[in-house]
Protein backbone atom coordinates (compact mmCIF):
# COMPACT_ATOMS: atom_id res chain seq x y z
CA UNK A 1 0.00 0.00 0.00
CA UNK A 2 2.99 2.31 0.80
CA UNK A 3 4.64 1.70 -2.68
CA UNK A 4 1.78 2.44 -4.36
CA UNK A 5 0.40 5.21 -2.76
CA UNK A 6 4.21 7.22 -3.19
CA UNK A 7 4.52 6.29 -7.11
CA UNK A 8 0.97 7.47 -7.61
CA UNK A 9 2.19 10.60 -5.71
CA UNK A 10 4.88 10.83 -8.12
CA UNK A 11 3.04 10.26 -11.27
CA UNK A 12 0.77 12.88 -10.34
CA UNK A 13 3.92 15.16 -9.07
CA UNK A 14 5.18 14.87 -13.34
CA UNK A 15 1.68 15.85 -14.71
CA UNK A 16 1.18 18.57 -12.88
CA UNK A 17 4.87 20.04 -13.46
CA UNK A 18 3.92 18.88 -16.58
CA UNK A 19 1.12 20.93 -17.05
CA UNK A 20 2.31 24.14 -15.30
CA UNK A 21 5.40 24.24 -17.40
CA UNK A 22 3.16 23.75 -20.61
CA UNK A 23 0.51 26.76 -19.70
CA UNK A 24 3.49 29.43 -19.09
CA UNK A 25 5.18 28.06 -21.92
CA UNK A 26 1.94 29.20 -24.27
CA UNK A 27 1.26 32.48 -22.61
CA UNK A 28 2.29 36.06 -24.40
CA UNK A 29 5.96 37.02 -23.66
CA UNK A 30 6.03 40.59 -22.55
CA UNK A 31 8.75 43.05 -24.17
CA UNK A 32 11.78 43.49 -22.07
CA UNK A 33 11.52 47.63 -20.84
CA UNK A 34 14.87 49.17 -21.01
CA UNK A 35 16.38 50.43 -17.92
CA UNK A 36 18.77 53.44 -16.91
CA UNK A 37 20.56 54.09 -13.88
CA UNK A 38 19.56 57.29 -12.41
CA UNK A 39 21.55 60.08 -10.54
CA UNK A 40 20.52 58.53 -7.31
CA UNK A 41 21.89 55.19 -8.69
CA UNK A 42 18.37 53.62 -8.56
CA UNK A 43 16.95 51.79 -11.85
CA UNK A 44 13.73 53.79 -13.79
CA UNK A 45 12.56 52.11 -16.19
CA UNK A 46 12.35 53.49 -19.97
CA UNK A 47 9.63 54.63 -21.82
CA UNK A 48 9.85 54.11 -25.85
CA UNK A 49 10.35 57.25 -28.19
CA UNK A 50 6.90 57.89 -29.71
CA UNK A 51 4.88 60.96 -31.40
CA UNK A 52 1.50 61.20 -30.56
CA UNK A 53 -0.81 63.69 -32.74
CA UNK A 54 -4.03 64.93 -31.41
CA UNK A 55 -4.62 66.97 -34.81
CA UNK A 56 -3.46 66.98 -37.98
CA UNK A 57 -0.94 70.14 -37.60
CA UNK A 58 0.96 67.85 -35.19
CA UNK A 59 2.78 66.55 -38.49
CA UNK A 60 3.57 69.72 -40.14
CA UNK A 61 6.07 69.91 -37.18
CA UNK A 62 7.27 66.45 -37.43
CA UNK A 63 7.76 63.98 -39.98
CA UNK A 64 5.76 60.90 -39.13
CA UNK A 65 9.13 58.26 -39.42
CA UNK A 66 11.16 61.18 -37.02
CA UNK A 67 13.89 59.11 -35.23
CA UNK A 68 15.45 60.26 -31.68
CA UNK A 69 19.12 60.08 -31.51
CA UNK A 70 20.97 60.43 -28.72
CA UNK A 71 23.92 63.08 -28.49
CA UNK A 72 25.41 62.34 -25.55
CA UNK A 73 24.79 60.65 -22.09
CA UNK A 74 26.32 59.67 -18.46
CA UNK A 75 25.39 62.96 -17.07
CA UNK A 76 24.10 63.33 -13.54
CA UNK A 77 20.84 65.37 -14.18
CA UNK A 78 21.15 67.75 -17.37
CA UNK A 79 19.51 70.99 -17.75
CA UNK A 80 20.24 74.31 -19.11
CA UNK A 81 20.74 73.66 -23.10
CA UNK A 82 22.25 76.22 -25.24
CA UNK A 83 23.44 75.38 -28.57
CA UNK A 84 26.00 77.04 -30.18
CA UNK A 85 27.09 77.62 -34.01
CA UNK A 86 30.49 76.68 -33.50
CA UNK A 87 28.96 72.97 -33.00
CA UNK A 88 28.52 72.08 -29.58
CA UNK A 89 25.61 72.50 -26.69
CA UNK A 90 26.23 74.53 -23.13
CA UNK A 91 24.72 71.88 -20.61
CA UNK A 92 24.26 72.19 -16.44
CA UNK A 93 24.81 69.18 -15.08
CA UNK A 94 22.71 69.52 -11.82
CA UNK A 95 24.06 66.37 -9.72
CA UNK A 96 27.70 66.77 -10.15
CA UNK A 97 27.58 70.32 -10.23
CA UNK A 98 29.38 71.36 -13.61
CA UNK A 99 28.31 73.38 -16.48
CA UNK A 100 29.82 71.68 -19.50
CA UNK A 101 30.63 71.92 -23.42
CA UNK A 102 29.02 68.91 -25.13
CA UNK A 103 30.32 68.53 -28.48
CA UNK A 104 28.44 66.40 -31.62
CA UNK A 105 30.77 63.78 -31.16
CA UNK A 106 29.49 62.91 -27.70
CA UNK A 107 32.91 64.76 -26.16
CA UNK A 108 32.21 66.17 -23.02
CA UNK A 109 34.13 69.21 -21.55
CA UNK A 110 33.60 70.30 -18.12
CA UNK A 111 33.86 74.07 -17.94
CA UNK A 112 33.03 75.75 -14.50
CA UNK A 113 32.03 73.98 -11.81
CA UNK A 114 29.42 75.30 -9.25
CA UNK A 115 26.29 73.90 -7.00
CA UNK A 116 23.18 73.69 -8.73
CA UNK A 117 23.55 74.99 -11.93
CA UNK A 118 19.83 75.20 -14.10
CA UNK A 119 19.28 77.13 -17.30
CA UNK A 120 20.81 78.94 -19.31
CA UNK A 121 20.80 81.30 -23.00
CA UNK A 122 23.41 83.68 -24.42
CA UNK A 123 23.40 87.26 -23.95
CA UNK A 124 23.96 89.99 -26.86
CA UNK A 125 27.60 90.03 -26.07
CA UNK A 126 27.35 86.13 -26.30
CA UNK A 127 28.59 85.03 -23.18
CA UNK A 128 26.49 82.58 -21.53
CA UNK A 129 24.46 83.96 -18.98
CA UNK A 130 22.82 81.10 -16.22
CA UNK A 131 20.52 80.63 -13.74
CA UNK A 132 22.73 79.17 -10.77
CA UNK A 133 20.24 77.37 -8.16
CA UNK A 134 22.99 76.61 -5.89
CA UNK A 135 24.44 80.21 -5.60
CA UNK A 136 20.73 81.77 -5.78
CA UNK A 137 22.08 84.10 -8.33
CA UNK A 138 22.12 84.86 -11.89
CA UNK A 139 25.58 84.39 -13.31
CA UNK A 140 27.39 85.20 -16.49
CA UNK A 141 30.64 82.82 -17.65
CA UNK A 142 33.93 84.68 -18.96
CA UNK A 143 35.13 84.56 -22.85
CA UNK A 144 36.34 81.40 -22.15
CA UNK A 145 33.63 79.52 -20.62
CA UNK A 146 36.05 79.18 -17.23
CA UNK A 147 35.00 81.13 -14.79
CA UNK A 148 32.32 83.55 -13.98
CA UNK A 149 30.96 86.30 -12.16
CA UNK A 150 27.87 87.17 -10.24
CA UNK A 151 25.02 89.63 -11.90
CA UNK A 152 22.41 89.80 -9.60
CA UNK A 153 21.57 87.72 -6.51
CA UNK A 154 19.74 90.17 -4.16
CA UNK A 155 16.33 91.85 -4.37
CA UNK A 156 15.59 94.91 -2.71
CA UNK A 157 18.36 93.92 -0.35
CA UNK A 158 17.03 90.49 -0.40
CA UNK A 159 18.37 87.32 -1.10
CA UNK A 160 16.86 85.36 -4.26
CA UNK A 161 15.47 82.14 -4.06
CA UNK A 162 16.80 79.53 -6.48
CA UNK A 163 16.66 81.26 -10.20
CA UNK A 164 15.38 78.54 -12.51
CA UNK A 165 15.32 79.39 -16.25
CA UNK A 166 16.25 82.28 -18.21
CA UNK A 167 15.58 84.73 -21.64
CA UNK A 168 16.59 87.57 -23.40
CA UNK A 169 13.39 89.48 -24.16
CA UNK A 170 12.81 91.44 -27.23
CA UNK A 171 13.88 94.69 -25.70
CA UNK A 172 17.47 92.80 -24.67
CA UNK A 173 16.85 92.56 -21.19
CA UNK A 174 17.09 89.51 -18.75
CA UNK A 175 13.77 87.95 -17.91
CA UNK A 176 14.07 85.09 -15.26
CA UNK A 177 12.34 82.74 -12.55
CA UNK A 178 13.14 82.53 -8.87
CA UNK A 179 10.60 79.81 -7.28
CA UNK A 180 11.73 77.73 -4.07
CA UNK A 181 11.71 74.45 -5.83
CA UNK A 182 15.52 74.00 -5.14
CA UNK A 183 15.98 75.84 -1.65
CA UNK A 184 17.40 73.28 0.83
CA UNK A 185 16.21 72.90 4.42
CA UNK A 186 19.40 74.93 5.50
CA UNK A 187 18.60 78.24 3.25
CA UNK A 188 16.25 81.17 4.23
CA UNK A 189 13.49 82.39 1.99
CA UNK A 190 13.42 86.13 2.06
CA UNK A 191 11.07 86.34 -1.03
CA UNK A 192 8.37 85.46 -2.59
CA UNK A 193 8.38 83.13 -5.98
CA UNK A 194 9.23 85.85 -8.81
CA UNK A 195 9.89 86.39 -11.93
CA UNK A 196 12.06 89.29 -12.90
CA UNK A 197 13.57 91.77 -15.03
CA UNK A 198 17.01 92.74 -15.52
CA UNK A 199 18.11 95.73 -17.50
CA UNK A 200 20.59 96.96 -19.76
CA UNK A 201 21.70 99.14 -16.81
CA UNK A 202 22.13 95.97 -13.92
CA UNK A 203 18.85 97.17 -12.33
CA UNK A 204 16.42 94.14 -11.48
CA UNK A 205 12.79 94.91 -11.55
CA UNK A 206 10.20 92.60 -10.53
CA UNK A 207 7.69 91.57 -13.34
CA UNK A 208 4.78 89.03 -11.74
CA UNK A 209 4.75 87.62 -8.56
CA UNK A 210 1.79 86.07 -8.90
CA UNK A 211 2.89 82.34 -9.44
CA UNK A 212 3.65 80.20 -6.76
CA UNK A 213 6.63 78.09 -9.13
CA UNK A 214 7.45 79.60 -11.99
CA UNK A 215 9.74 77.70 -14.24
CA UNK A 216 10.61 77.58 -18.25
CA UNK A 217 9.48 81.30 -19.75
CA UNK A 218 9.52 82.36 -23.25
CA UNK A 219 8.37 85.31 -25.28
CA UNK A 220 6.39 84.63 -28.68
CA UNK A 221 8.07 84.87 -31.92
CA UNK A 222 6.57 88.71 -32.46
CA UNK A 223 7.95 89.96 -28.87
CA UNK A 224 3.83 90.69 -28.02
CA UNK A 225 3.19 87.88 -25.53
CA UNK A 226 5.44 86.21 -22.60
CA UNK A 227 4.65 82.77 -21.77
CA UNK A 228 5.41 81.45 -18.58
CA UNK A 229 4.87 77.82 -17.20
CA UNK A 230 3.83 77.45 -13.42
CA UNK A 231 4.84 73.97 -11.72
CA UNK A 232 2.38 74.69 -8.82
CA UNK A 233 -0.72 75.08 -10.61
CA UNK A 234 0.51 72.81 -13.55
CA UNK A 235 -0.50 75.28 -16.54
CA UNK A 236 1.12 78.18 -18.97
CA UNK A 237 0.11 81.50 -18.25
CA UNK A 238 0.47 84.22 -21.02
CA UNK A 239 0.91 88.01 -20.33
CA UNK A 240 0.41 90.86 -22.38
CA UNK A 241 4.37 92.05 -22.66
CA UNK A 242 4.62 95.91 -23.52
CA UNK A 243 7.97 98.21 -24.98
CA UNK A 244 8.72 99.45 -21.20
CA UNK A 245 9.69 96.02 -20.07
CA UNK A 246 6.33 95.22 -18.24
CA UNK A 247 3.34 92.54 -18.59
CA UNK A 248 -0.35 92.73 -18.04
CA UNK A 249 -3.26 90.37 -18.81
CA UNK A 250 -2.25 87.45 -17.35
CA UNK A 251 -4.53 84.65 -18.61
CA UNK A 252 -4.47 80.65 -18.50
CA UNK A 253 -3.20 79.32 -21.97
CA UNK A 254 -3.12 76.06 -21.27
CA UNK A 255 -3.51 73.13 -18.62
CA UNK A 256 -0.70 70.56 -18.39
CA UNK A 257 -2.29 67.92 -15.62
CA UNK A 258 -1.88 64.75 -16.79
CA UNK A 259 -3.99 61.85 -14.94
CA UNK A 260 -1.54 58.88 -15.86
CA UNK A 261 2.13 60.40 -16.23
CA UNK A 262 4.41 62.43 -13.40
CA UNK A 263 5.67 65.88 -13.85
CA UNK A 264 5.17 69.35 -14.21
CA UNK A 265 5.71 71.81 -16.85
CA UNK A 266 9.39 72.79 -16.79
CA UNK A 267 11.33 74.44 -20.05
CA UNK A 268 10.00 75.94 -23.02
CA UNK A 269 10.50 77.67 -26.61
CA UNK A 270 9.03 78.21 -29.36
CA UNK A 271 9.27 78.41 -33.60
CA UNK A 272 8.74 80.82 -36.15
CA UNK A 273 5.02 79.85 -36.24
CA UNK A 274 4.29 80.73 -32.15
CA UNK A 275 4.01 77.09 -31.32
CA UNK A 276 5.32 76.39 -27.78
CA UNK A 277 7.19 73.53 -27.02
CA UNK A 278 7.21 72.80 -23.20
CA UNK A 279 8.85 70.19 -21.38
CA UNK A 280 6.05 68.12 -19.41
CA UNK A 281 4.45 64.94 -17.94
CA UNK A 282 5.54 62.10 -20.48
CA UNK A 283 7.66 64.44 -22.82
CA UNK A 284 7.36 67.38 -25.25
CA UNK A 285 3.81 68.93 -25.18
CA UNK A 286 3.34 71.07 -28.85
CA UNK A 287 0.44 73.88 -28.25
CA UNK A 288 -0.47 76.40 -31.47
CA UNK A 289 -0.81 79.87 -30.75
CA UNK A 290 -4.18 79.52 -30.36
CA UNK A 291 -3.61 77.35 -27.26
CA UNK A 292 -4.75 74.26 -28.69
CA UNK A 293 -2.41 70.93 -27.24
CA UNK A 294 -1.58 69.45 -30.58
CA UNK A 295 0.27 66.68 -29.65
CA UNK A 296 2.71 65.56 -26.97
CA UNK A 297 6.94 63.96 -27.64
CA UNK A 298 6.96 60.96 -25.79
CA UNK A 299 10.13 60.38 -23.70
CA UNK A 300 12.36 57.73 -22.87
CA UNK A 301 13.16 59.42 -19.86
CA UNK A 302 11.35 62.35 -17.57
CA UNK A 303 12.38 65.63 -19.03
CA UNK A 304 13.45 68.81 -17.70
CA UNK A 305 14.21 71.56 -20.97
CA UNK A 306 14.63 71.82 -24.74
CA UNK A 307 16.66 74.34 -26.94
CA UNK A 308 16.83 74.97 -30.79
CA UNK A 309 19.81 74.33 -32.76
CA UNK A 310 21.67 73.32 -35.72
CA UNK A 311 22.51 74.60 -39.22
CA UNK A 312 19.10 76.05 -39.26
CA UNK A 313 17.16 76.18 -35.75
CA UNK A 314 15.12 72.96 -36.70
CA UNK A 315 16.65 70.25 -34.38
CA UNK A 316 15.69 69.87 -31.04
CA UNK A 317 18.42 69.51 -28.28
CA UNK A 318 16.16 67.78 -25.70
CA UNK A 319 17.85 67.57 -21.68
CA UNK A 320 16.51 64.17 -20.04
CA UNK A 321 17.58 62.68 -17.04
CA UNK A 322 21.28 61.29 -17.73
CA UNK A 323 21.31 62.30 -21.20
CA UNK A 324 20.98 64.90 -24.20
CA UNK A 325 18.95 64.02 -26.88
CA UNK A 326 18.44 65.18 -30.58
CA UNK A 327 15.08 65.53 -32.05
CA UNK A 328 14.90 66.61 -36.24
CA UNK A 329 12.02 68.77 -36.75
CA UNK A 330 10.12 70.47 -39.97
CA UNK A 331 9.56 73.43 -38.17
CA UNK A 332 12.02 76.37 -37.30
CA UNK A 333 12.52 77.47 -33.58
CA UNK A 334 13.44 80.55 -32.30
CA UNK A 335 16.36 80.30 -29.57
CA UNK A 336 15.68 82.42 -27.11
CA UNK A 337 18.86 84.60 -27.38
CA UNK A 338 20.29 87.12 -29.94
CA UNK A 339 22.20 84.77 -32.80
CA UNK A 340 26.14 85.35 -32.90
């Protein structure tokens, strides 16, 4: 009774590994997902490069069989992209703290190194002017791209926050954000969230104060509107911007929440046709003047800002997590800063 009862046992032990092995065997295999290591040194996983249209102008700004190509990549966090004719791309590298020359070939050349460093655009004399978190200043680099000196970092006597991003406006003066976003537990705020003006006389001015995070800013391709994106409230706002160097009219242009994907608006610019391109939950969100969301750049990664470049302002230098990205479009951007 014994000897039978175990080889029953065992017969039944087979069919059933038998079985088991024979129903995972026919079930779907699931796609590997691609994985980087992030600054932290955790795993994210990655999402795959796709272009969503939600109308049909969507594709008179990218060609349907558009391929993203990577430009360069072991970066901490990378923000702050400036491209420049002489062939290369200004990058802040916020987790190891350098501001860096990243050339086509994927060379990397560290330049200055300082805390925090965020975004960045040229000014008229062409030295690049940036938006240091970590100093809670804006600061402008020498001829050489090796060291640099402070601009502005005080208010009315006041400290600044954490500037953010940074523009020339059509008049030639500085336009930046100061939100709290990147004040650590040991710093002070003295001031509210901002956004400011500085002069061709040094002076700052304050412009709005009436976001609680602004971030990415940009002024439309005929110098009549500034658009600014607000990480608090998760929308662009646009402002009436007038010859004096002041803005009025502030209205909601468009709503950024996004019910499946993380993230908040972040950096923006535009092309010769008013679109906006603004960094965003899932990638690249394209809005028409008219404030319609006409289709969004997914991302392999979370992204924090975007600059034009190239022969001819059409590619898109895209900064996402560890890496810098290149994106051909059929459109034409504007850069944000007088051209050399």
């Amino acid at each position: 009774m014994m000897k039978t009862s175990r080889s029953f046992l065992f017969t039944l032990a087979v069919f059933l590994a038998f079985f088991v092995c024979t129903a995972v065997a026919q079930q779907p295999v699931t796609p590997a997902v691609a994985v980087s290591q992030g600054p932290a040194g955790q795993q994210k996983a990655q999402r795959p490069f796709e272009l969503h249209a939600l109308t049909p102008e969507f594709w008179e700004v990218f060609d349907k069989n558009a391929k993203l190509e990577t430009m360069g990549t072991g970066f901490g966090f990378t923000e702050g992209p400036v491209w420049d004719p002489a062939g290369f791309l200004w990058v802040s590298d916020e987790s190891k703290n350098w501001i860096d020359k990243l050339y086509e070939d994927g060379r990397v050349e560290n330049m200055v190194s300082l805390v925090d460093p965020d975004g960045s655009t040229y000014d008229r004399e062409h030295r690049l002017l940036s938006t240091a978190s970590g100093l809670r200043a804006i600061i402008r680099l020498s001829a050489d791209g090796k060291s640099f000196e402070t601009v502005v970092d005080h208010y009315q006597g006041k400290k600044l926050n954490t500037p953010n991003d940074i523009v020339i406006g059509p008049d030639g003066a500085i336009y930046f954000t100061d939100p709290t976003i990147d004040m650590t537990h040991d710093q002070q705020q003295e001031l509210p969230p901002s956004v400011y003006r500085i002069g061709a006389d040094n002076r700052i001015s304050l412009l709005t104060a009436d976001l609680k995070a602004p971030n990415g800013l940009a002024f439309s391709p005929n110098g009549k509107y500034l658009y600014i994106d607000d990480d608090d409230a998760r929308n662009i706002r646009r402002y009436k911007f007038h010859k004096d160097g002041t803005i009025s009219d502030g209205m909601d242009f468009g709503d950024m929440h996004d019910a499946v994907h993380r993230g908040v608006p972040d950096g923006m610019k535009v092309d010769k046709k008013g679109r906006l391109f603004v960094s965003g939950p899932n990638g690249i969100w394209v809005w028409n003047s008219q404030g319609v969301h006409i289709g969004t750049v997914q991302m392999p990664q979370g992204m924090a800002n975007l600059t034009w470049g190239g022969p001819d302002d059409s590619k898109l230098y895209i900064t996402a997590g560890d890496t810098v990205y290149v994106l051909q479009a059929k459109t034409r951007g504007i850069l944000g800063h007088p051209k050399k």
